[in-house]
N, C-alpha and C. Protein backbone atom coordinates (compact mmCIF):
# COMPACT_ATOMS: atom_id res chain seq x y z
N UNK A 1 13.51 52.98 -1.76
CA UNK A 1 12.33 52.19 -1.90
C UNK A 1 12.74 50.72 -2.00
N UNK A 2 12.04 50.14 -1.15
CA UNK A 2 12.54 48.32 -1.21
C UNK A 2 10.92 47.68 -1.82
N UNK A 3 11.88 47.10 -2.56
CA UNK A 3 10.68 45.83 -2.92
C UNK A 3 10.46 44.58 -2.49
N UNK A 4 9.84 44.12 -2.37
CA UNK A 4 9.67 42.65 -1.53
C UNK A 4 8.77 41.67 -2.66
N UNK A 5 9.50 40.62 -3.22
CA UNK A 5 9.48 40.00 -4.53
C UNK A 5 8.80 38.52 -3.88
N UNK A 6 7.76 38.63 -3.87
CA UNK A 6 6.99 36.85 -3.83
C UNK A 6 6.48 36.47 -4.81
N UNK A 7 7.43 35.01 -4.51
CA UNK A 7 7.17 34.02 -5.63
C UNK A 7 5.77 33.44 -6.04
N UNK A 8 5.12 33.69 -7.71
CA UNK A 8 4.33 33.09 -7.49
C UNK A 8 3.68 31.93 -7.36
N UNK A 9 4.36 31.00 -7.26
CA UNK A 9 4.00 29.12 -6.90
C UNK A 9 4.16 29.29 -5.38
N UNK A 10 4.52 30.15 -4.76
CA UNK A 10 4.72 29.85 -3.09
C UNK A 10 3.43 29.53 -2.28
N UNK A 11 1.92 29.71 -2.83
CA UNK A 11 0.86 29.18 -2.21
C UNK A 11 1.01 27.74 -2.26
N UNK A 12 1.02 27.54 -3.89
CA UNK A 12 0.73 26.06 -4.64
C UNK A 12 2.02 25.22 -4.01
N UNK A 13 3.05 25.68 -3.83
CA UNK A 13 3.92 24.95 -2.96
C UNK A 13 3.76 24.35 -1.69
N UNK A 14 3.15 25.77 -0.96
CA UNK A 14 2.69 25.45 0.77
C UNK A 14 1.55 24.64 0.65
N UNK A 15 0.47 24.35 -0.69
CA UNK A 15 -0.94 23.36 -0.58
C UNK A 15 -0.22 22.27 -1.08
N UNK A 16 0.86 22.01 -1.69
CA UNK A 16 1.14 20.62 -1.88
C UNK A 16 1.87 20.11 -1.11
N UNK A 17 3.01 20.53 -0.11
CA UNK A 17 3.31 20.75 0.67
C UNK A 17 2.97 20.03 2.09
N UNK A 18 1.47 20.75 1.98
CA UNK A 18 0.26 20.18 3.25
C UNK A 18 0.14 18.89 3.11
N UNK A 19 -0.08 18.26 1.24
CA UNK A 19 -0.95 17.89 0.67
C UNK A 19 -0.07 16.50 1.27
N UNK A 20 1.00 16.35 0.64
CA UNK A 20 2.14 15.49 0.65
C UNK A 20 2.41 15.17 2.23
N UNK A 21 2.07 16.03 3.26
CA UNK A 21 2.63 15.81 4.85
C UNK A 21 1.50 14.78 5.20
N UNK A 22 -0.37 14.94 4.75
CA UNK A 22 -1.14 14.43 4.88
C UNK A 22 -1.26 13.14 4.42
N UNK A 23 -0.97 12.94 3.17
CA UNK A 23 -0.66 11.73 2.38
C UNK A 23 0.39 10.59 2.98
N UNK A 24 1.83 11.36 3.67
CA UNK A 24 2.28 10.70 4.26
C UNK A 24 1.93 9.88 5.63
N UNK A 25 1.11 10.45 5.98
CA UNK A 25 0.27 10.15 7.64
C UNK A 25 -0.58 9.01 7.48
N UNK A 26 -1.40 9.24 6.21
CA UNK A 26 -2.20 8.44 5.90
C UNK A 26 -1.58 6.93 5.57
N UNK A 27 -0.28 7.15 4.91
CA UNK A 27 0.36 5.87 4.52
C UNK A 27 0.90 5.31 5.74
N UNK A 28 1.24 6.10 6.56
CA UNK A 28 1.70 5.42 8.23
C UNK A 28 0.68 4.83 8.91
N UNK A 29 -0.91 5.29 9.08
CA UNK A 29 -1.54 4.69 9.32
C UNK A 29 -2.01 3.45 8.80
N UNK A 30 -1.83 3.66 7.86
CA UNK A 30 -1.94 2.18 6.90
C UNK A 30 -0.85 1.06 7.29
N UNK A 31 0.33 1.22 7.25
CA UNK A 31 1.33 0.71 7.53
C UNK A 31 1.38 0.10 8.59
N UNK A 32 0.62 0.50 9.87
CA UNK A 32 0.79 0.10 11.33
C UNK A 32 -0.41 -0.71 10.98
N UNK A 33 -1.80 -0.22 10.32
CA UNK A 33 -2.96 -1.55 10.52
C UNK A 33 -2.96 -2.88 9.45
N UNK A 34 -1.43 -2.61 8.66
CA UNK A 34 -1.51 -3.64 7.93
C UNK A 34 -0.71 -4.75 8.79
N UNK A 35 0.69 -3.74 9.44
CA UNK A 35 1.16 -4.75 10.26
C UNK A 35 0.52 -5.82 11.41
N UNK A 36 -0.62 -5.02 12.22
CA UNK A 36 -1.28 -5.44 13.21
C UNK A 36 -1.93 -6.65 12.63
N UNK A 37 -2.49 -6.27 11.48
CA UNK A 37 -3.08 -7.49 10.64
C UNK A 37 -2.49 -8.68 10.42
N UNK A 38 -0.73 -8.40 9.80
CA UNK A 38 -0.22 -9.33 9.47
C UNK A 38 0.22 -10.03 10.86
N UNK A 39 -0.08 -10.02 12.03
CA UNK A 39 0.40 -10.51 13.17
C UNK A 39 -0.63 -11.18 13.35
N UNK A 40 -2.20 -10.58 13.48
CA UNK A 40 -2.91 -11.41 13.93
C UNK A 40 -3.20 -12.71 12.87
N UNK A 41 -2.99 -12.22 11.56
CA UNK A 41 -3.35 -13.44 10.98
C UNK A 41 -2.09 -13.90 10.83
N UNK A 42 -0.78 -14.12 11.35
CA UNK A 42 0.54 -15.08 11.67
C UNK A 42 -0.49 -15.73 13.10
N UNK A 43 -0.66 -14.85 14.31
CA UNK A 43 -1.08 -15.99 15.13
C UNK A 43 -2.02 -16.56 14.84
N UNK A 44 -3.16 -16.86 14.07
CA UNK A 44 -3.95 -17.45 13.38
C UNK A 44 -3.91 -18.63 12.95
N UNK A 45 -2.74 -18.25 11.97
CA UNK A 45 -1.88 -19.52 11.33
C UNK A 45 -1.16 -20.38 12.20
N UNK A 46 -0.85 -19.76 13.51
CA UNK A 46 0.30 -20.72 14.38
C UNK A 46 -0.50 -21.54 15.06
N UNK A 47 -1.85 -20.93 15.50
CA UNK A 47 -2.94 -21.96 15.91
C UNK A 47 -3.65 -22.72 15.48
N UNK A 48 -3.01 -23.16 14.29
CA UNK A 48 -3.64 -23.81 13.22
C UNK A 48 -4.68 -23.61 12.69
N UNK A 49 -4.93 -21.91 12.05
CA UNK A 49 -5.49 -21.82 11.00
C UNK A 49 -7.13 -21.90 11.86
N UNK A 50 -7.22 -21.89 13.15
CA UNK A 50 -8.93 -22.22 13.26
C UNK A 50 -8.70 -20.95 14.43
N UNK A 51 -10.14 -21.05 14.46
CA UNK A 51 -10.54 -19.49 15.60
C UNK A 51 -11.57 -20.18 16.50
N UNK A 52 -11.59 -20.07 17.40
CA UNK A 52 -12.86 -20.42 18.31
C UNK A 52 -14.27 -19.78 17.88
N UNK A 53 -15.35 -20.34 17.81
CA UNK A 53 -16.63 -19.69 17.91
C UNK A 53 -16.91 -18.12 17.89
N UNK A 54 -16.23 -17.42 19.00
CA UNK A 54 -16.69 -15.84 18.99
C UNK A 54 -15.67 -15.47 18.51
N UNK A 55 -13.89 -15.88 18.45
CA UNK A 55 -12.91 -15.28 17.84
C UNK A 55 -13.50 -15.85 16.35
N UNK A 56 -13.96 -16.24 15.78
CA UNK A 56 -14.32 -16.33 14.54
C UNK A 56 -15.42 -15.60 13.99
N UNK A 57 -16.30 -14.95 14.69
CA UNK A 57 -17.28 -13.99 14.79
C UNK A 57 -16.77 -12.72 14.89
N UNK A 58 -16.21 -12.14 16.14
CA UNK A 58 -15.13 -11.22 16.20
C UNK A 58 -14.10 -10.82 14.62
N UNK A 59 -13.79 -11.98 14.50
CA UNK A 59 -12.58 -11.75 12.64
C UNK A 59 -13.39 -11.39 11.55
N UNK A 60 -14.34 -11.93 11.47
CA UNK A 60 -15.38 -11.66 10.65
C UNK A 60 -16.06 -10.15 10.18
N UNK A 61 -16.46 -9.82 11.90
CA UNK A 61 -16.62 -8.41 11.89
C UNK A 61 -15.68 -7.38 11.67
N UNK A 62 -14.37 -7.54 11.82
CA UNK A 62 -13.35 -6.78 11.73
C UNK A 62 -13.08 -6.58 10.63
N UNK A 63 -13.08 -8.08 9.61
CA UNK A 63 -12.58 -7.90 8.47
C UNK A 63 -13.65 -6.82 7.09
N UNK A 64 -14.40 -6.81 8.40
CA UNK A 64 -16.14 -6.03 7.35
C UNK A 64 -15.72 -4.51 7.69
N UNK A 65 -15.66 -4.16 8.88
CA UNK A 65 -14.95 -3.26 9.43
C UNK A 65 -13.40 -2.51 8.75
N UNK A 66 -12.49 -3.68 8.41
CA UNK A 66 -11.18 -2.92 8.17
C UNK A 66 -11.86 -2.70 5.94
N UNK A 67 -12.56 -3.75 5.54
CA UNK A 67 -13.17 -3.53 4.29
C UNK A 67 -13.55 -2.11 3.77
N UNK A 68 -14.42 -1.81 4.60
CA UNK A 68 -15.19 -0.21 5.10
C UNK A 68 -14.31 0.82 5.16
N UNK A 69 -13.15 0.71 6.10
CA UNK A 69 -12.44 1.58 5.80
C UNK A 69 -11.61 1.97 5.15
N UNK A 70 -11.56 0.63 4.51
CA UNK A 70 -10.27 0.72 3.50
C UNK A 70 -10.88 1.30 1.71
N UNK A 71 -11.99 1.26 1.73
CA UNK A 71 -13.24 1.59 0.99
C UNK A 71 -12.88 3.31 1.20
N UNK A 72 -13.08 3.49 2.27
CA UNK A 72 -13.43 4.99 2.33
C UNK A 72 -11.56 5.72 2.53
N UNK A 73 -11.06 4.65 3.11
CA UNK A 73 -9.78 5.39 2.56
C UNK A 73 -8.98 5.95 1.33
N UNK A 74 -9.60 4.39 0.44
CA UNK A 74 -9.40 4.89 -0.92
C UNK A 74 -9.72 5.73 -1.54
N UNK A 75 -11.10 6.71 -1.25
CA UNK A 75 -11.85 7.37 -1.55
C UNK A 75 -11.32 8.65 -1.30
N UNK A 76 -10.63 8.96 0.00
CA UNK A 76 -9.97 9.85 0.66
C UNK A 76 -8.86 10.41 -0.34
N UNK A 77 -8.11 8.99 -0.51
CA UNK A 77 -6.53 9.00 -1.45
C UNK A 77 -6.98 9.46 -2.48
N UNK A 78 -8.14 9.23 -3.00
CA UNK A 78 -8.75 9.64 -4.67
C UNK A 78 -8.95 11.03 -5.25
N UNK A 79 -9.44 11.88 -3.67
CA UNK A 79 -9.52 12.72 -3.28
C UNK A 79 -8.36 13.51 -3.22
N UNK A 80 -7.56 12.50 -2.43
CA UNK A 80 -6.24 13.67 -2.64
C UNK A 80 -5.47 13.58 -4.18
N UNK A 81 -5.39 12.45 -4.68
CA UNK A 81 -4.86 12.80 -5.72
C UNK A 81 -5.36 13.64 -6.55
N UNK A 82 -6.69 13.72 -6.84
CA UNK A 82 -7.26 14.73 -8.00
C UNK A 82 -7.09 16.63 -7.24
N UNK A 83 -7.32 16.31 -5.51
CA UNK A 83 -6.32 17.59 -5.61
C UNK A 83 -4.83 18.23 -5.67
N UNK A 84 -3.78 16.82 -5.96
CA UNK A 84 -2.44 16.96 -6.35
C UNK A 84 -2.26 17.67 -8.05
N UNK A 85 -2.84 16.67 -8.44
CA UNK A 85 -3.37 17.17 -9.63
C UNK A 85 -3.54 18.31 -10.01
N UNK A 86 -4.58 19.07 -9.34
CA UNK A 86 -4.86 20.75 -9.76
C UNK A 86 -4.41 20.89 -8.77
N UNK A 87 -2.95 21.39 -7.92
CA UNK A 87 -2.21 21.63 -7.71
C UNK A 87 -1.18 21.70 -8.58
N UNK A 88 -0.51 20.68 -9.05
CA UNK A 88 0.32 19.97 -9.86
C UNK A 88 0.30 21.09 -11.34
N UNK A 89 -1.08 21.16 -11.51
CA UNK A 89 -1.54 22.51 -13.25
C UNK A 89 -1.24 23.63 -12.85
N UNK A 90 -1.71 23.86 -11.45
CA UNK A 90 -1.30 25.17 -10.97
C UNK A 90 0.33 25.60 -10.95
N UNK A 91 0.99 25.03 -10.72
CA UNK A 91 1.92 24.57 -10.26
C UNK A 91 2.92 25.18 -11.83
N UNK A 92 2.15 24.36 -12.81
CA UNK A 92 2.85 24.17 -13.96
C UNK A 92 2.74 25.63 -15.07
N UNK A 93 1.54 26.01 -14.51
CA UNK A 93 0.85 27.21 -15.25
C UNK A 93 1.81 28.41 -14.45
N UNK A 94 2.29 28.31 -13.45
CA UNK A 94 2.36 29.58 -12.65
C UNK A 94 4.39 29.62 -13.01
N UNK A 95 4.75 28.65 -13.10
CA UNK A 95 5.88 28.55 -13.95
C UNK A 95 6.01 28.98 -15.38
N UNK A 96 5.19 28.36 -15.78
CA UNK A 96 4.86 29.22 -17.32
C UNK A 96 4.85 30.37 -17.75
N UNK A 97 4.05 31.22 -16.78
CA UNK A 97 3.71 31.79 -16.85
C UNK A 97 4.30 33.35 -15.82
N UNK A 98 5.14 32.63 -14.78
CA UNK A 98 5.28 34.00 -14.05
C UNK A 98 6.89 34.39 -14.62
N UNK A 99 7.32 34.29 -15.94
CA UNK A 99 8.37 34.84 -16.62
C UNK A 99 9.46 34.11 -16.30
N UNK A 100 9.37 32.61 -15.70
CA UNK A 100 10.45 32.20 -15.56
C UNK A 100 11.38 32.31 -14.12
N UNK A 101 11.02 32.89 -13.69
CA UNK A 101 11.00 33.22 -12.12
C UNK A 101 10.58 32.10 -10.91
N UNK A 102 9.65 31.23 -11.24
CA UNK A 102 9.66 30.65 -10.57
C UNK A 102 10.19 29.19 -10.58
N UNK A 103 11.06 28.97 -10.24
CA UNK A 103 11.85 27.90 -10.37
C UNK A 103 12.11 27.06 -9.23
C-alpha cells in the first residue's frame, strides 16, 4: 500500500505564488509608464518647459487619464494586498497547525 502525502500549504503556496507573479507584472507595467513619462516630461523641459496650444491640451488630458489609472491601480494593489494577507493567515495557520510538516 503506497501513500501519497500532500502538503497542506501547497494550495496557499500556488495562490500566493499567482499572487506575487501578478503583482510583479503590475510593477513592470508601472515601471515602463513611469519611464515613458519621465521622457516626455525630460523633452518638455528641453523645449523649454512650454507646450504648444493642443500639446498642452493633449498633457492635460493624459495627465487626468494616467491620474485615473493610477487611482484604480492603487485600488487593484489594495486588493491584492488584503488578499496576500489572508493568504499570508492561511499560510500561517496551516503551519501551525498541520503538525509541523509543513515547512
Amino acid at each position: 500500500m503506497t501513500y501519497h502525502y500532500e502538503r497542506p500549504d501547497e494550495k496557499a503556496m500556488a495562490d500566493l505564488d499567482q499572487l506575487l507573479h501578478h503583482l510583479a507584472e503590475e510593477l513592470a507595467g508601472w515601471r515602463r509608464r513611469t519611464l515613458k513619462a519621465e521622457a516626455e516630461l525630460q523633452e518638455a523641459r528641453d523645449n523649454g518647459g512650454v507646450l504648444a496650444g493642443p500639446e498642452l491640451t493633449q498633457s492635460r488630458q493624459r495627465v487626468i487619464e494616467l491620474e485615473m489609472e493610477n487611482q484604480a491601480l492603487r485600488q487593484r494593489i489594495d486588493g491584492a494586498r488584503e488578499r496576500l494577507k489572508t493568504l499570508a493567515g492561511r499560510l500561517t495557520f496551516l503551519e501551525q497547525h498541520g503538525g509541523g510538516n509543513a515547512a
